[in-house]
C-alpha atoms as a PDB file:
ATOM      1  CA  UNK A   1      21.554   1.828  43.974  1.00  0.00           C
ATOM      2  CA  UNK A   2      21.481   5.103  45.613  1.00  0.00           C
ATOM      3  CA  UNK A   3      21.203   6.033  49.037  1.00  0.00           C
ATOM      4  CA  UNK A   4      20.297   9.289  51.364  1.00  0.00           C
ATOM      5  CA  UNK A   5      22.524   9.951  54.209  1.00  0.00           C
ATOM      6  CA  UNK A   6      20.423  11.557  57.259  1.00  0.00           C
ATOM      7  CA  UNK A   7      20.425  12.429  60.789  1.00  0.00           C
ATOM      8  CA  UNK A   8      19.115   9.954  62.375  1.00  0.00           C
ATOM      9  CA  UNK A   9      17.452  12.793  65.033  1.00  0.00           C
ATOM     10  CA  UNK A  10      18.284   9.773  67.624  1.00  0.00           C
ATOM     11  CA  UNK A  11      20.499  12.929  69.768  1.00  0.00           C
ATOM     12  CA  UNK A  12      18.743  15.433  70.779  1.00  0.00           C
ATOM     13  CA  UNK A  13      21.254  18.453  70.400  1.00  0.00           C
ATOM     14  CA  UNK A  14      20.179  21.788  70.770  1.00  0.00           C
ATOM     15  CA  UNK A  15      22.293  24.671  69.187  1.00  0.00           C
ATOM     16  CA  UNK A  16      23.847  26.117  66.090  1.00  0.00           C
ATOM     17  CA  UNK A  17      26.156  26.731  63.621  1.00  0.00           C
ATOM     18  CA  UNK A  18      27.652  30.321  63.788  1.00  0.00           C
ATOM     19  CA  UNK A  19      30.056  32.413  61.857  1.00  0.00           C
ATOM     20  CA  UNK A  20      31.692  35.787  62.699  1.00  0.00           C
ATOM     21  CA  UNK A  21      31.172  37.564  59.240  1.00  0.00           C
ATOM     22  CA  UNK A  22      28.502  35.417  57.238  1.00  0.00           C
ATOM     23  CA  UNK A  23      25.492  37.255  55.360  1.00  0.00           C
ATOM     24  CA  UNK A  24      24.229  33.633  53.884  1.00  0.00           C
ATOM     25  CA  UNK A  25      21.950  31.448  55.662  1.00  0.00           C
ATOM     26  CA  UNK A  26      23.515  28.275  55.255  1.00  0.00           C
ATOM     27  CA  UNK A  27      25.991  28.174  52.891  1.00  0.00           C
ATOM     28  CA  UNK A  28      27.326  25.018  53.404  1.00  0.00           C
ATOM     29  CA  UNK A  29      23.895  23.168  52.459  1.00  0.00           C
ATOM     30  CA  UNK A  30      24.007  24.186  48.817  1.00  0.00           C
ATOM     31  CA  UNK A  31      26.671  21.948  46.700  1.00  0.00           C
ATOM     32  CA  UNK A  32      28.569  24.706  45.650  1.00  0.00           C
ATOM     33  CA  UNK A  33      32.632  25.196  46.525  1.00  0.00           C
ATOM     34  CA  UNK A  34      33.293  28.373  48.644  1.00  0.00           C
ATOM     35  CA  UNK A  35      35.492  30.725  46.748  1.00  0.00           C
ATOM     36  CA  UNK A  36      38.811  32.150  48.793  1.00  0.00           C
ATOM     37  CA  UNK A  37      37.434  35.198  50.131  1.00  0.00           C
ATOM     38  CA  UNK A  38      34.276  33.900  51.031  1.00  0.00           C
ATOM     39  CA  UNK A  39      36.073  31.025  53.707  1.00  0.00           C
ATOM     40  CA  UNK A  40      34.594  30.454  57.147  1.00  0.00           C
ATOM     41  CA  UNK A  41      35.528  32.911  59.413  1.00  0.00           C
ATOM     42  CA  UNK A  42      34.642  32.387  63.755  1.00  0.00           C
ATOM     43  CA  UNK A  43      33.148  29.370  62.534  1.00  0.00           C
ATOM     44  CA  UNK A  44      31.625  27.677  65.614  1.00  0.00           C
ATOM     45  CA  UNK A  45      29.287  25.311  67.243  1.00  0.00           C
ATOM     46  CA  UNK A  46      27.439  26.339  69.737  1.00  0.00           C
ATOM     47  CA  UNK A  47      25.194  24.075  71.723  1.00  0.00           C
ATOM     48  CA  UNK A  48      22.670  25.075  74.569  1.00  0.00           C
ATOM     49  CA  UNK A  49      21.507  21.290  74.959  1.00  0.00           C
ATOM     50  CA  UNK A  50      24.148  18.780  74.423  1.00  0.00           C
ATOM     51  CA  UNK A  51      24.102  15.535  74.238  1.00  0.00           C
ATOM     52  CA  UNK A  52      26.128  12.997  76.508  1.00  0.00           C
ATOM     53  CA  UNK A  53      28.181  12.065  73.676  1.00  0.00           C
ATOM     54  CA  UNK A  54      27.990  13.285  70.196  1.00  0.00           C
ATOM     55  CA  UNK A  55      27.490  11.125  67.273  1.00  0.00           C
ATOM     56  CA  UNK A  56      30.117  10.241  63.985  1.00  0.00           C
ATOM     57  CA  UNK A  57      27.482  12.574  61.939  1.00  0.00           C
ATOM     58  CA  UNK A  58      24.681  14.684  62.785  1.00  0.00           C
ATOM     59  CA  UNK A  59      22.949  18.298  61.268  1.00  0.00           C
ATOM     60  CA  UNK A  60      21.893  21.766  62.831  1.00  0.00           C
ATOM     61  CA  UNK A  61      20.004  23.919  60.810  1.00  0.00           C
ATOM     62  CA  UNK A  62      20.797  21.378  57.680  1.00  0.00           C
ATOM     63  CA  UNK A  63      24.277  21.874  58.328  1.00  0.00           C
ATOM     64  CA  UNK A  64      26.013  18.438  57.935  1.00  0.00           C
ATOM     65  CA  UNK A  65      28.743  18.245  61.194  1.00  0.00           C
ATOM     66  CA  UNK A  66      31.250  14.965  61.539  1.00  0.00           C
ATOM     67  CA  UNK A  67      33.483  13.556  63.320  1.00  0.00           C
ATOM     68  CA  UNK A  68      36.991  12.494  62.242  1.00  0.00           C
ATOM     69  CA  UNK A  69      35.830   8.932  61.508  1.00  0.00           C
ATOM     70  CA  UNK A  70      33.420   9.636  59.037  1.00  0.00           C
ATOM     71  CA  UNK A  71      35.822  11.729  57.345  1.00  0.00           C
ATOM     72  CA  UNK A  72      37.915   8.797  57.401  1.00  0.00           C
ATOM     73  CA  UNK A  73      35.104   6.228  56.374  1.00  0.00           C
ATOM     74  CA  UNK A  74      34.391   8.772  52.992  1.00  0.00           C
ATOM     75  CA  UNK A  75      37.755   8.939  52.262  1.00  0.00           C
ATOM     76  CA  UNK A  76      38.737   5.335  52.257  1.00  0.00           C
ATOM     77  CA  UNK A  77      35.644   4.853  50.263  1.00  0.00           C
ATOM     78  CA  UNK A  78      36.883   7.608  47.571  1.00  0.00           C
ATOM     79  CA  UNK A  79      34.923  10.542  48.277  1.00  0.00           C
ATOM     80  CA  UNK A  80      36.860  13.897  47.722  1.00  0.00           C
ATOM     81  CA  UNK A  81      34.029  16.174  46.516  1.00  0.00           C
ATOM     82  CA  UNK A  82      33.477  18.010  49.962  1.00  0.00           C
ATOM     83  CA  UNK A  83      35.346  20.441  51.919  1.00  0.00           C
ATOM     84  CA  UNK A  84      35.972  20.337  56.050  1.00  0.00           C
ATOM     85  CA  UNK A  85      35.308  23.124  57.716  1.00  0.00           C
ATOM     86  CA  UNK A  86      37.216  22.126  61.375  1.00  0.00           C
ATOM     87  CA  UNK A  87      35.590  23.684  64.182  1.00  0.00           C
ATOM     88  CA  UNK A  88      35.291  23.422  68.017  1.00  0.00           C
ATOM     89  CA  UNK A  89      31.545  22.551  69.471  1.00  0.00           C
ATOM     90  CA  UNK A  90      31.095  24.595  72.577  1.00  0.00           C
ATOM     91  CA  UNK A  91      29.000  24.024  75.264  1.00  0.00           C
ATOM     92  CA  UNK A  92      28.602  25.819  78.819  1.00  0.00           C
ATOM     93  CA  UNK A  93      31.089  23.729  80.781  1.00  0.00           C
ATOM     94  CA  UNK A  94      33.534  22.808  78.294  1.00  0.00           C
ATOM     95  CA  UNK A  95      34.704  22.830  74.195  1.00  0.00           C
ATOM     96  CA  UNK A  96      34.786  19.438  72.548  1.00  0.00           C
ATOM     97  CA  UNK A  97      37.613  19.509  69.033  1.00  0.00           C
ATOM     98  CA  UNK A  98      37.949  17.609  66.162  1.00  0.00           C
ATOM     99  CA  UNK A  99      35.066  18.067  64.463  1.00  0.00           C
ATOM    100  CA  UNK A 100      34.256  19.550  61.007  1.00  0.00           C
ATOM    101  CA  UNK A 101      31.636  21.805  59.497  1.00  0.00           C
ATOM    102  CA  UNK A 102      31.128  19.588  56.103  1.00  0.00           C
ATOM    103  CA  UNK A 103      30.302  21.052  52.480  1.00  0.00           C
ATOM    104  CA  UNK A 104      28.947  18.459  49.903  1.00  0.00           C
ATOM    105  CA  UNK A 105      30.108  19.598  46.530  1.00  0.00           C
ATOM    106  CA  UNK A 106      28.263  19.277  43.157  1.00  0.00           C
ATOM    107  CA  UNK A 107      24.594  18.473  42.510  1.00  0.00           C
ATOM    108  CA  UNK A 108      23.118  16.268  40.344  1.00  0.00           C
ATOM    109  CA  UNK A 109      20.236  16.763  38.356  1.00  0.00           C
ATOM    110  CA  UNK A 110      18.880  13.418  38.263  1.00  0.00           C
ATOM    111  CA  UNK A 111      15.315  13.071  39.866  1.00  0.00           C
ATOM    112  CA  UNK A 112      13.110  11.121  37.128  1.00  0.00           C
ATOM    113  CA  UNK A 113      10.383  14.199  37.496  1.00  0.00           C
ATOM    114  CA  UNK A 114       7.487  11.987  35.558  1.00  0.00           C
ATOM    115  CA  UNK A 115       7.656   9.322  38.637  1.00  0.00           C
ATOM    116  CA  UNK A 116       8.427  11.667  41.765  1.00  0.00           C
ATOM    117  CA  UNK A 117       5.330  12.483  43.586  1.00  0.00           C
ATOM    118  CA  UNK A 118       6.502  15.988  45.207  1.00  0.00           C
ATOM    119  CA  UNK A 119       4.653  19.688  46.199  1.00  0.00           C
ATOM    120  CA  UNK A 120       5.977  22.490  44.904  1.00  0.00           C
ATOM    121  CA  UNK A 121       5.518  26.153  46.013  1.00  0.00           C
ATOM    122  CA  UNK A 122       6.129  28.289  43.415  1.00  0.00           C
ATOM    123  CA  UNK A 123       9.078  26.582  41.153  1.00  0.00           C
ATOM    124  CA  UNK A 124      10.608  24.735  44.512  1.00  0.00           C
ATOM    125  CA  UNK A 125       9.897  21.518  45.609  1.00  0.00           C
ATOM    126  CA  UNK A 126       8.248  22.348  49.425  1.00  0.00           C
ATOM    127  CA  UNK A 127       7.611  18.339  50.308  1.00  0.00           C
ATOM    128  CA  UNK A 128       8.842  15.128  48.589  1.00  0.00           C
ATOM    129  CA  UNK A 129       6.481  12.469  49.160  1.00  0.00           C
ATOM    130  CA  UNK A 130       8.092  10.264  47.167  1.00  0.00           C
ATOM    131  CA  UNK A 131      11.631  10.035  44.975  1.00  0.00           C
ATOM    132  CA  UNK A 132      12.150   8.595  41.843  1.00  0.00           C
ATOM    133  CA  UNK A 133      15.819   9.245  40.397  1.00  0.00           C
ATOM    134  CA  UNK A 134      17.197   7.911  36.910  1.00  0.00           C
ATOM    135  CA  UNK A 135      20.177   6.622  37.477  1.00  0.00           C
ATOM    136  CA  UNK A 136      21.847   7.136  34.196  1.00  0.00           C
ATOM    137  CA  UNK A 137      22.101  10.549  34.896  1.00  0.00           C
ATOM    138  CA  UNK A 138      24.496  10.005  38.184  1.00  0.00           C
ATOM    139  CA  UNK A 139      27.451   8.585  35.561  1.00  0.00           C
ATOM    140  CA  UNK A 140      28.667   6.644  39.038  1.00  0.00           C
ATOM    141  CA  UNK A 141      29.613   9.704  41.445  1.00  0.00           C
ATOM    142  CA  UNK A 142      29.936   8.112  44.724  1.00  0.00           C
ATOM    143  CA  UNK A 143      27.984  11.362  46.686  1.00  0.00           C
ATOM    144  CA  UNK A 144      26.566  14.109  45.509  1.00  0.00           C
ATOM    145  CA  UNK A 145      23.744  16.283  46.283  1.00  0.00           C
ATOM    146  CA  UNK A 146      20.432  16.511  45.052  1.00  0.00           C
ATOM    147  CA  UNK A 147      20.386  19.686  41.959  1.00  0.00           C
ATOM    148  CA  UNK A 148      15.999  19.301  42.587  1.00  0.00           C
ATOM    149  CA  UNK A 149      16.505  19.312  46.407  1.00  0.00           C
ATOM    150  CA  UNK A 150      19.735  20.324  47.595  1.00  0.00           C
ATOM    151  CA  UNK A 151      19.389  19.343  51.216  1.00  0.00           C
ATOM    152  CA  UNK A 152      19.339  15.911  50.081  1.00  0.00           C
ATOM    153  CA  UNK A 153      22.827  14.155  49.750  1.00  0.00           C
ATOM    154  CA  UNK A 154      23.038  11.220  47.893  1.00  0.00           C
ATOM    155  CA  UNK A 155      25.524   8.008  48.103  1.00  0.00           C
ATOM    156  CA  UNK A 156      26.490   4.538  46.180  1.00  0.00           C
ATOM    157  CA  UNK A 157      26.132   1.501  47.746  1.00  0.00           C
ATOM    158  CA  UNK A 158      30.121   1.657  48.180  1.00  0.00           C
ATOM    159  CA  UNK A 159      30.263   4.747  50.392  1.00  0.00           C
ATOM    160  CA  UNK A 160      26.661   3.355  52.512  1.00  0.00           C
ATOM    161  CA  UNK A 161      29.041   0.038  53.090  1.00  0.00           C
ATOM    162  CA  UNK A 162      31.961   2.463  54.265  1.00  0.00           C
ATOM    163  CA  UNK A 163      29.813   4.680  56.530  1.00  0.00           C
ATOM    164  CA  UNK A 164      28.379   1.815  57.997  1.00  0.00           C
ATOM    165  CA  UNK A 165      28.945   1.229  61.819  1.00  0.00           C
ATOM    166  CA  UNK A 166      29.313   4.878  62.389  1.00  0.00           C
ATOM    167  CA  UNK A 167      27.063   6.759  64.822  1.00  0.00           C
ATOM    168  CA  UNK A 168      24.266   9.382  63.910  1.00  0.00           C
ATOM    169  CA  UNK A 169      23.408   8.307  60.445  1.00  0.00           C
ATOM    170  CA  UNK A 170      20.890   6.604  58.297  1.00  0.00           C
ATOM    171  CA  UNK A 171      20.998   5.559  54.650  1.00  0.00           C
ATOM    172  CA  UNK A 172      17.515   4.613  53.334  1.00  0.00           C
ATOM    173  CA  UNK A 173      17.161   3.905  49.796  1.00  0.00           C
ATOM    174  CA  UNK A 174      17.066   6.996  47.434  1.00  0.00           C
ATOM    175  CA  UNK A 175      14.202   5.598  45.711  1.00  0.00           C
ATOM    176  CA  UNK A 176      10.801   6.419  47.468  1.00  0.00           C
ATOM    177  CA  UNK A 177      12.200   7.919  49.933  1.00  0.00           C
ATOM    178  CA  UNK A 178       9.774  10.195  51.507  1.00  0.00           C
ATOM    179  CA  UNK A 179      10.465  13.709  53.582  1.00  0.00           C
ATOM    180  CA  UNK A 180       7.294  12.853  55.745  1.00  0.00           C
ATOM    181  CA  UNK A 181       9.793  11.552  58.933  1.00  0.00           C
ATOM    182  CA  UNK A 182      11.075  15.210  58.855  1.00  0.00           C
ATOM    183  CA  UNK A 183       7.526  17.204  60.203  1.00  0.00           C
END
């Protein structure tokens, strides 16, 4: 069984993710490994509304940020197909470290596209209403994104169990989920 790890929205945190040099809107939301020259550079937080304490995992602009326990928590559960980006969140009054900018690798083409009830503008899906994967398709990756819908990230039972107890996420099933919480 497959899950999809979300923001929970539960912090309100107003802000962005900013880089000094970066002509791609973000780049770290697509599954795909970023080549030598095109690393982060100024890679930042910046947050006009922050909360009282940040969560283990949370997005801006579909960016996934985390703390160093849920880097932890995917690593003891044998995830290694995502790059860490570290970066300092800064607010007004002060700079909180030891947090990371996080890039899912690889996407899997594995939403059963008979039983998925989706919109589509133009050859994208625009809304999924509800998700049907197959699967046999996955060949047991642990995480993985979406190759349909890349802003979805998808884990295994083993990695939910290790995330669990963290802050700022939520794992619903993969199947039926719906985007309809999101607007």
């Amino acid at each position: 069984m497959y899950y999809v790890l979300e923001d929970t929205g539960e912090a309100i945190i107003v802000g962005g993710v900013e880089e000094a040099h970066s002509t791609l809107a973000n780049r770290f939301a697509r599954g795909i490994k970023l080549q030598p020259n095109e690393q982060p550079d100024g890679l930042q937080v910046v947050i006009e509304s922050p909360p009282e304490q940040y969560p283990d995992y949370f997005e801006l602009q579909a960016t996934p940020i985390a703390s160093a326990r849920f880097l932890s928590a995917l690593q003891a559960a044998g995830v290694n197909n995502y790059d860490a980006y570290p970066v300092a969140i800064h607010e007004a009054e002060r700079t909180v470290t030891g947090w990371h900018v996080i890039n899912f690798l690889g996407r899997v083409s594995c939403m059963d596209t008979e039983r998925t009830v989706c919109t589509r503008y133009k050859s994208r899906i625009a809304r999924l209403k509800s998700l049907a994967i197959d699967e046999t398709r996955i060949h047991g990756l642990p995480l993985f994104r979406l190759h349909e819908y890349e802003l979805l990230v998808l884990v295994s039972q083993q990695v939910k169990t290790a995330l669990s107890g963290l802050s700022g996420l939520r794992l619903p099933e993969a199947e039926g989920w719906s985007d309809q919480h999101r607007f």
